[in-house]
PDB file of N, CA and C in Angstrom:
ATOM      1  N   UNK A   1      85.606-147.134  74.762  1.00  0.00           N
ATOM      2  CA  UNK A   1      86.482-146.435  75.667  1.00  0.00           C
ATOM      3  C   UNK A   1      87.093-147.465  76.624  1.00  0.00           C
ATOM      4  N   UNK A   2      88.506-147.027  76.779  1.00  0.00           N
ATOM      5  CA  UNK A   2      89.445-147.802  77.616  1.00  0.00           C
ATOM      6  C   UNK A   2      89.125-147.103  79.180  1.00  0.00           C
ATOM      7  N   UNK A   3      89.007-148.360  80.582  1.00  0.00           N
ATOM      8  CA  UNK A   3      89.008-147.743  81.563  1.00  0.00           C
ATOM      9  C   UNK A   3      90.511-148.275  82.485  1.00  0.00           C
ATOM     10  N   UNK A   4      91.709-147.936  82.726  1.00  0.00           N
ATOM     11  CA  UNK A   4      92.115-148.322  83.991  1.00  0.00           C
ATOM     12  C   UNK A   4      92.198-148.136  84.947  1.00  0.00           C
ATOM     13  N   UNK A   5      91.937-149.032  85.575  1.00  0.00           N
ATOM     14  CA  UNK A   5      92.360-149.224  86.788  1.00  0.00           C
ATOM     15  C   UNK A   5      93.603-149.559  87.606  1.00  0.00           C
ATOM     16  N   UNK A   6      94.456-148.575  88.232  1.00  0.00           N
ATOM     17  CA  UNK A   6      95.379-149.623  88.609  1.00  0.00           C
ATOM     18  C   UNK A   6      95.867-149.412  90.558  1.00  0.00           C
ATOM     19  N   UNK A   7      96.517-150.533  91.078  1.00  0.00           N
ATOM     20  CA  UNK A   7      96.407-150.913  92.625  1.00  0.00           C
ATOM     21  C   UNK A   7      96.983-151.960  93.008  1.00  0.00           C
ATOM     22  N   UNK A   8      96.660-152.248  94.360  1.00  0.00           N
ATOM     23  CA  UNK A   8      96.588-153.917  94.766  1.00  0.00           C
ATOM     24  C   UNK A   8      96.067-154.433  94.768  1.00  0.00           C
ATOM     25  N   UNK A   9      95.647-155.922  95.109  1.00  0.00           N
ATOM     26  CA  UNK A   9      95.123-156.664  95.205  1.00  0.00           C
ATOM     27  C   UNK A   9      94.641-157.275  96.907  1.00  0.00           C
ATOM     28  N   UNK A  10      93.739-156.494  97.577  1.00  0.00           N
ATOM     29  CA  UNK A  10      94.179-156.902  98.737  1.00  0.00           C
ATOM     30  C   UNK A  10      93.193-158.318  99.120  1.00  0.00           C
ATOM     31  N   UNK A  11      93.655-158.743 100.422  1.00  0.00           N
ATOM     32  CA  UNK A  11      92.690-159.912 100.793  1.00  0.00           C
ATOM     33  C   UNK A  11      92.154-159.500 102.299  1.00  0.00           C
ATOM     34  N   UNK A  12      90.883-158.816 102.267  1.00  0.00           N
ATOM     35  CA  UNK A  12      90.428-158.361 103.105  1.00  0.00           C
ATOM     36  C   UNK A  12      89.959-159.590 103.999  1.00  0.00           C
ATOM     37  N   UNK A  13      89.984-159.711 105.564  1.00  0.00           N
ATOM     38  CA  UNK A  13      89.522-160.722 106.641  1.00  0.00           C
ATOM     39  C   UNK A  13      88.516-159.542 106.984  1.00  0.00           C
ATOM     40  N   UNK A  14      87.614-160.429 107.107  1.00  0.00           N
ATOM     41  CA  UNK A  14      86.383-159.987 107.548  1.00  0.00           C
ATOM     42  C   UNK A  14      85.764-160.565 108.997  1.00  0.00           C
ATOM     43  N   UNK A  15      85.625-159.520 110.175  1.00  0.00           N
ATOM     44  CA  UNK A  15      84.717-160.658 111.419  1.00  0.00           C
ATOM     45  C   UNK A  15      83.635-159.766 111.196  1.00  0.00           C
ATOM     46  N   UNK A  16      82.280-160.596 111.343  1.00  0.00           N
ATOM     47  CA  UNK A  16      81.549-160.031 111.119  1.00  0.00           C
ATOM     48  C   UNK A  16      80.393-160.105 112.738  1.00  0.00           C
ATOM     49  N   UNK A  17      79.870-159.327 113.039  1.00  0.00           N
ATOM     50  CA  UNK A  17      79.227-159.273 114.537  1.00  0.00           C
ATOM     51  C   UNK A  17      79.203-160.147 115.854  1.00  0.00           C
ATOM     52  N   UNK A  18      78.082-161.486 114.447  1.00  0.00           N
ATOM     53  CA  UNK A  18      78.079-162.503 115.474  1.00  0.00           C
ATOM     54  C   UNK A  18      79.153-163.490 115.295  1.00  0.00           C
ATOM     55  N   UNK A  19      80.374-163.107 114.950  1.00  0.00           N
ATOM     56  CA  UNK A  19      81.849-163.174 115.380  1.00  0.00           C
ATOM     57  C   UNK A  19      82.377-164.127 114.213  1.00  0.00           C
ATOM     58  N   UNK A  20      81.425-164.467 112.991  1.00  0.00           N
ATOM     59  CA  UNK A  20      81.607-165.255 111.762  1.00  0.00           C
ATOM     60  C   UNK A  20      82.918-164.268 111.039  1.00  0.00           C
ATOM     61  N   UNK A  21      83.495-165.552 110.630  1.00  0.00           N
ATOM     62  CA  UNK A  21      84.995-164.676 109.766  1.00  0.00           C
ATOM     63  C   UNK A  21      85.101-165.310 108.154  1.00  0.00           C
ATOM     64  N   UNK A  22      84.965-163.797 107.440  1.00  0.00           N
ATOM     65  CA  UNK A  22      84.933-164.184 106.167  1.00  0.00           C
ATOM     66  C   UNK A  22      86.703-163.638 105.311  1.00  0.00           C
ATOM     67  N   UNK A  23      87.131-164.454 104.237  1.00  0.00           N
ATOM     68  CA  UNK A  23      88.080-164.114 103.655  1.00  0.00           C
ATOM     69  C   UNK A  23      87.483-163.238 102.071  1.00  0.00           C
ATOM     70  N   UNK A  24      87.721-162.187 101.756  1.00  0.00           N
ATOM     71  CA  UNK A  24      87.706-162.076 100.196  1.00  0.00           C
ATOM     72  C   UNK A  24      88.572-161.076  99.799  1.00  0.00           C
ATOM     73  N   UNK A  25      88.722-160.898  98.421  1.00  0.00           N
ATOM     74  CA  UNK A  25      89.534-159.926  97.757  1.00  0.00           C
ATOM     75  C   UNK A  25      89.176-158.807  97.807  1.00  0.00           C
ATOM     76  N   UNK A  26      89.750-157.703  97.334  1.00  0.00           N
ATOM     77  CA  UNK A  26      89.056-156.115  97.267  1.00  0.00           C
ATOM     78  C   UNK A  26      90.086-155.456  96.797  1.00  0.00           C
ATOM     79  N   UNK A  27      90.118-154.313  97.200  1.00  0.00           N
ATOM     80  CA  UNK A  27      91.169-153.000  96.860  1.00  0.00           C
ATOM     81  C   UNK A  27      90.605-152.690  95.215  1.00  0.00           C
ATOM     82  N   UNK A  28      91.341-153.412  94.025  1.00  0.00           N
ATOM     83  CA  UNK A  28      91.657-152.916  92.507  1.00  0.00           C
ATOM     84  C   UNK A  28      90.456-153.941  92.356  1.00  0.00           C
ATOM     85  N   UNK A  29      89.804-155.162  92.513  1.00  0.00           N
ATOM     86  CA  UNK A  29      88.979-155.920  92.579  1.00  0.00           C
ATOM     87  C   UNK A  29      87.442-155.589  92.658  1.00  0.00           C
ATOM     88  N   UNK A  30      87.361-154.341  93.703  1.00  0.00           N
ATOM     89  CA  UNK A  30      85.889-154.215  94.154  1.00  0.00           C
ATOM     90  C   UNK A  30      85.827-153.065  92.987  1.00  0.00           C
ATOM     91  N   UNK A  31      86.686-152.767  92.633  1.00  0.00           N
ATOM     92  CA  UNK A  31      86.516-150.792  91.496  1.00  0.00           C
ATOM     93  C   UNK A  31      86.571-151.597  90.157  1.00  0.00           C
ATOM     94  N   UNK A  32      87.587-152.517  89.796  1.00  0.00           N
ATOM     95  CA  UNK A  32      87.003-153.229  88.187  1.00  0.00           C
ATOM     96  C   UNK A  32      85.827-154.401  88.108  1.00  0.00           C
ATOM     97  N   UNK A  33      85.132-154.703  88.789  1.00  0.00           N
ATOM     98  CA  UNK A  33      84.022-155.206  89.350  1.00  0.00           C
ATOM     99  C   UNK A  33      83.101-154.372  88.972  1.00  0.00           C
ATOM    100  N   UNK A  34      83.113-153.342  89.890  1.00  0.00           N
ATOM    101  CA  UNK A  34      82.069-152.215  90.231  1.00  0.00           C
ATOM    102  C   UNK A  34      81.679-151.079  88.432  1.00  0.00           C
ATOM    103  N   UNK A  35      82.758-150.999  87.815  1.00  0.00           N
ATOM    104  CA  UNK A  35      83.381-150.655  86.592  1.00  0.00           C
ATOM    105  C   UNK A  35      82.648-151.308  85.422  1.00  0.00           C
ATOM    106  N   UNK A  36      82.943-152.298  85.879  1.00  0.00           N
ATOM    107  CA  UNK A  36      82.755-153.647  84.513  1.00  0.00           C
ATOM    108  C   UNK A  36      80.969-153.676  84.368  1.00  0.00           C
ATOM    109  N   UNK A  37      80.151-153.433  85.947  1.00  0.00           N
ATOM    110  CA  UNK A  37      78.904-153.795  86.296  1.00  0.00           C
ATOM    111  C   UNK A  37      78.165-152.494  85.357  1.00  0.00           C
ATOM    112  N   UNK A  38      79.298-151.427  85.333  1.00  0.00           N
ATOM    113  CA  UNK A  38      78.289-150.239  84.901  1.00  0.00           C
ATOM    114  C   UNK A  38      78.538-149.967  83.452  1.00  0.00           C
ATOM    115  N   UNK A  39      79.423-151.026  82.892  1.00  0.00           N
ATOM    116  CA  UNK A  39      79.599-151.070  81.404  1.00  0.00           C
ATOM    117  C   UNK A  39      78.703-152.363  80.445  1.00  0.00           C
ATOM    118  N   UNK A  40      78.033-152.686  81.502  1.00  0.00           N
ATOM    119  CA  UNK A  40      77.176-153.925  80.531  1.00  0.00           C
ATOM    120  C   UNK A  40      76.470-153.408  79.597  1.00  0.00           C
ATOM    121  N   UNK A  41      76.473-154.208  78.354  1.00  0.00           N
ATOM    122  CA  UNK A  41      75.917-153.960  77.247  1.00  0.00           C
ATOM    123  C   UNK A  41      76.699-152.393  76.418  1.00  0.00           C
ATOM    124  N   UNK A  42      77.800-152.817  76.977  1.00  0.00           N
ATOM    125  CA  UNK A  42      79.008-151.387  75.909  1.00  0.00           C
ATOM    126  C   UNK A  42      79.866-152.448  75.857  1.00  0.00           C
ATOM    127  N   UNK A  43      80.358-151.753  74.355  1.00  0.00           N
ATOM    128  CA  UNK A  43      82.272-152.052  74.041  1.00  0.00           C
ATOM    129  C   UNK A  43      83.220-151.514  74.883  1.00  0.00           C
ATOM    130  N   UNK A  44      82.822-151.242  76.023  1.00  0.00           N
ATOM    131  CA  UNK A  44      83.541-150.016  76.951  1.00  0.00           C
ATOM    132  C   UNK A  44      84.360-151.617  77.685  1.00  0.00           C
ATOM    133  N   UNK A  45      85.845-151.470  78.246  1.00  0.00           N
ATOM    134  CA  UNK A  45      85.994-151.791  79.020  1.00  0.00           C
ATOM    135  C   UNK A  45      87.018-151.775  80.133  1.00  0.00           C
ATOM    136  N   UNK A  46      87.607-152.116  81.173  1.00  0.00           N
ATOM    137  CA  UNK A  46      88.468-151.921  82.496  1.00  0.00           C
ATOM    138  C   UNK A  46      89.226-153.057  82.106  1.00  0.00           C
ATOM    139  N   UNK A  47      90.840-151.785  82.543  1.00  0.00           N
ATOM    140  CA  UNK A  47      91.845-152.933  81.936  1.00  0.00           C
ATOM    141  C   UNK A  47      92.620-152.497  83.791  1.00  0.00           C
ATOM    142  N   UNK A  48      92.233-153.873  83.869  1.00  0.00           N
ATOM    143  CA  UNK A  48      93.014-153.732  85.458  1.00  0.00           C
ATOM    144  C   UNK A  48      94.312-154.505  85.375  1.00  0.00           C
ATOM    145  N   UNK A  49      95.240-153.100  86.037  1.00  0.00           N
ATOM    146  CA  UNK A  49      96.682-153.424  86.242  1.00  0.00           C
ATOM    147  C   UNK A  49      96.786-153.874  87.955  1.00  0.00           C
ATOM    148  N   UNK A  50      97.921-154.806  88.214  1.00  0.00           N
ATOM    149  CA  UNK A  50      97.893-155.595  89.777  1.00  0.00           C
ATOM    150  C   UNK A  50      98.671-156.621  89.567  1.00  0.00           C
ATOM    151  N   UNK A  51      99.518-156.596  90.854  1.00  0.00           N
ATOM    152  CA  UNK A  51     100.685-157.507  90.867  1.00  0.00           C
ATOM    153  C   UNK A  51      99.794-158.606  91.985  1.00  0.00           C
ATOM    154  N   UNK A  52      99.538-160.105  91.944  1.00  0.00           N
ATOM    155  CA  UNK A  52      99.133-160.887  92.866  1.00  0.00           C
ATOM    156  C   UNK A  52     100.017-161.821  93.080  1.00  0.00           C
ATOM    157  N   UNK A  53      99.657-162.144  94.414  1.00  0.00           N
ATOM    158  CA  UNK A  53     100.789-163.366  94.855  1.00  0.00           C
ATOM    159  C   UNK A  53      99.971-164.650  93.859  1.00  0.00           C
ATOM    160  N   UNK A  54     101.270-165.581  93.405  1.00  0.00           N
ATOM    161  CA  UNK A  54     100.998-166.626  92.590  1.00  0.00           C
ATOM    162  C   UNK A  54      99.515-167.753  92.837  1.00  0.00           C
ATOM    163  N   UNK A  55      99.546-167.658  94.427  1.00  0.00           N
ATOM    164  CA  UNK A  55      98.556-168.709  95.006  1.00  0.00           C
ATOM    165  C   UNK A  55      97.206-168.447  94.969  1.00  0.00           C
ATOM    166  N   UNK A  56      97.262-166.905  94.644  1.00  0.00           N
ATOM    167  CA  UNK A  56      96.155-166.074  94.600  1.00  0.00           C
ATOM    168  C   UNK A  56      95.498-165.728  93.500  1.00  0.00           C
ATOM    169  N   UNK A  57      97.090-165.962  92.345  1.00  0.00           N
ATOM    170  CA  UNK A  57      95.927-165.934  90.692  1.00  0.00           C
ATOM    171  C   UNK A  57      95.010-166.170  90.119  1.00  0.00           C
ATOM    172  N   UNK A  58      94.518-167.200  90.300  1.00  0.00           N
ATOM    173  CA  UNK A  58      93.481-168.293  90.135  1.00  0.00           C
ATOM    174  C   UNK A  58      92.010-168.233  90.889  1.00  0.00           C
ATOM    175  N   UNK A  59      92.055-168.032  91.752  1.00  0.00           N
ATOM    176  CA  UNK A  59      91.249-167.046  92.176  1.00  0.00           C
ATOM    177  C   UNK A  59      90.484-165.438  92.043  1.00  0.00           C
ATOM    178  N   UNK A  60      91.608-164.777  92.010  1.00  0.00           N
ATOM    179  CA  UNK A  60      90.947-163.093  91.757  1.00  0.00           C
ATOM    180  C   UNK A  60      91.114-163.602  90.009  1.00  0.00           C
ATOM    181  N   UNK A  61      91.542-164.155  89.254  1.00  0.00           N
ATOM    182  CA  UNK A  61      91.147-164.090  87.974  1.00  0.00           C
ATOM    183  C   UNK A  61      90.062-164.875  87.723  1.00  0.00           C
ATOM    184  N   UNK A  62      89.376-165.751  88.370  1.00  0.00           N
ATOM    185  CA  UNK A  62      88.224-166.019  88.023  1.00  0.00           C
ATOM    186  C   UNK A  62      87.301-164.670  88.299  1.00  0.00           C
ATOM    187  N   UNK A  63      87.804-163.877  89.704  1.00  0.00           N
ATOM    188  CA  UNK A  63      86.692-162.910  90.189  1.00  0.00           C
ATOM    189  C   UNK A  63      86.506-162.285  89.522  1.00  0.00           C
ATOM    190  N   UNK A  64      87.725-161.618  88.962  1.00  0.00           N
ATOM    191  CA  UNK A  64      87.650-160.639  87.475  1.00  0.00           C
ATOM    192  C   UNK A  64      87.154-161.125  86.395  1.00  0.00           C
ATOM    193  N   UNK A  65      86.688-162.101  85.876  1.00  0.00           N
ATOM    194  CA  UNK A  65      86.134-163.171  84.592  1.00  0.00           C
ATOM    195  C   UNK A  65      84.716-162.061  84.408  1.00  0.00           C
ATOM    196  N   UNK A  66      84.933-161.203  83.388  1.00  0.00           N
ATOM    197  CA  UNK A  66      83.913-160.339  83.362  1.00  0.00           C
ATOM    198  C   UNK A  66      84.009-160.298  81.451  1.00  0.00           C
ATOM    199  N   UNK A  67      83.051-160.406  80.708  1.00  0.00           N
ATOM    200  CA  UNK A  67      83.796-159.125  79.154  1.00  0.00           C
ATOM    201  C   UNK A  67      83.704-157.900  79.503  1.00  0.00           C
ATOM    202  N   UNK A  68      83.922-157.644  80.203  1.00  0.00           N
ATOM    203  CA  UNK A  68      84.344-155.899  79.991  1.00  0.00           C
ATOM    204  C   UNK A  68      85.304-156.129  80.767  1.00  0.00           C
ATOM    205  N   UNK A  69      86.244-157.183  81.505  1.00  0.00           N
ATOM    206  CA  UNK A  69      87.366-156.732  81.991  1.00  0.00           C
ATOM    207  C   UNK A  69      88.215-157.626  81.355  1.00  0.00           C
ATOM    208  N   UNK A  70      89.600-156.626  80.795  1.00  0.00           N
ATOM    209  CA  UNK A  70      90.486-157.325  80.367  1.00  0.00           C
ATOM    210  C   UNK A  70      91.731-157.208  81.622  1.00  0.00           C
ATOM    211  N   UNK A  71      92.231-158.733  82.005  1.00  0.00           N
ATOM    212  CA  UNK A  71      92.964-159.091  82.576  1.00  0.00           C
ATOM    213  C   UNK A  71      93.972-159.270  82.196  1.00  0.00           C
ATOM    214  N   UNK A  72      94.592-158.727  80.903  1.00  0.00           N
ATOM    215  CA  UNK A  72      96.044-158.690  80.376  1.00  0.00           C
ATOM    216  C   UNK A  72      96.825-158.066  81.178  1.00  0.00           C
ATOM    217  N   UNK A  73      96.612-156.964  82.513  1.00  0.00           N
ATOM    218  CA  UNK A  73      97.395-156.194  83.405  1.00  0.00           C
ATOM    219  C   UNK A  73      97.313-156.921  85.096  1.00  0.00           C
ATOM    220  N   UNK A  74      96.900-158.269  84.566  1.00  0.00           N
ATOM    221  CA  UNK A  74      97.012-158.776  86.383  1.00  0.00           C
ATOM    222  C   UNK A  74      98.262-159.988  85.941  1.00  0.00           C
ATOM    223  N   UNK A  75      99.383-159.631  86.857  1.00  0.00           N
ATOM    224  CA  UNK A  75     100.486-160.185  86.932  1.00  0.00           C
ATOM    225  C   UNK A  75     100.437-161.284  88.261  1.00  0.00           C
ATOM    226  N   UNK A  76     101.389-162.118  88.214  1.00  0.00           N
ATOM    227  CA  UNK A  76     101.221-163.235  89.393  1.00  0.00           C
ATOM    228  C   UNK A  76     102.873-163.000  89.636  1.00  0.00           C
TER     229      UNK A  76
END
C-alpha cells in the first residue's frame, strides 16, 4: 500500500527554556518520518510530495532517507 503525504516543508526555530536555540525541519517531515517508523518491516510505503528551497534539499532528503519513503515527490 501507497501512503501520501503531501505539505510543506517547514524549518521550525526552536528556544528551548534554558534559552538554547535549536534549528530543524517538520511540517510534511515529522508525518513521513512518523509514517515510514510504523511501516518497518512492510512493502508499505510514504510517497511524500513538497516543494523545498534548493539550500535545503540536501538536508531534509537525507532526513527523509528511509525504505519506506519514496522521495520522488520532494521538489527543490
Amino acid at each position: 500500500m501507497r501512503f501520501a503525504i503531501a505539505g510543506p516543508v517547514a524549518r521550525d526555530h526552536i528556544i528551548l527554556p534554558a534559552g538554547d536555540r535549536r534549528e530543524k525541519y517538520g511540517a510534511v517531515t515529522y508525518a513521513a518520518t512518523a509514517m515510514a517508523r510504523l511501516l518497518e518491516g512492510t512493502r508499505d510505503e510514504v510517497f511524500c510530495l513538497s516543494h523545498v528551497a534548493p539550500a535545503d534539499y540536501p538536508a531534509v532528503a537525507a532526513l527523509l532517507d528511509h525504505p519506506n519513503i519514496d522521495r520522488s515527490g520532494l521538489v527543490a
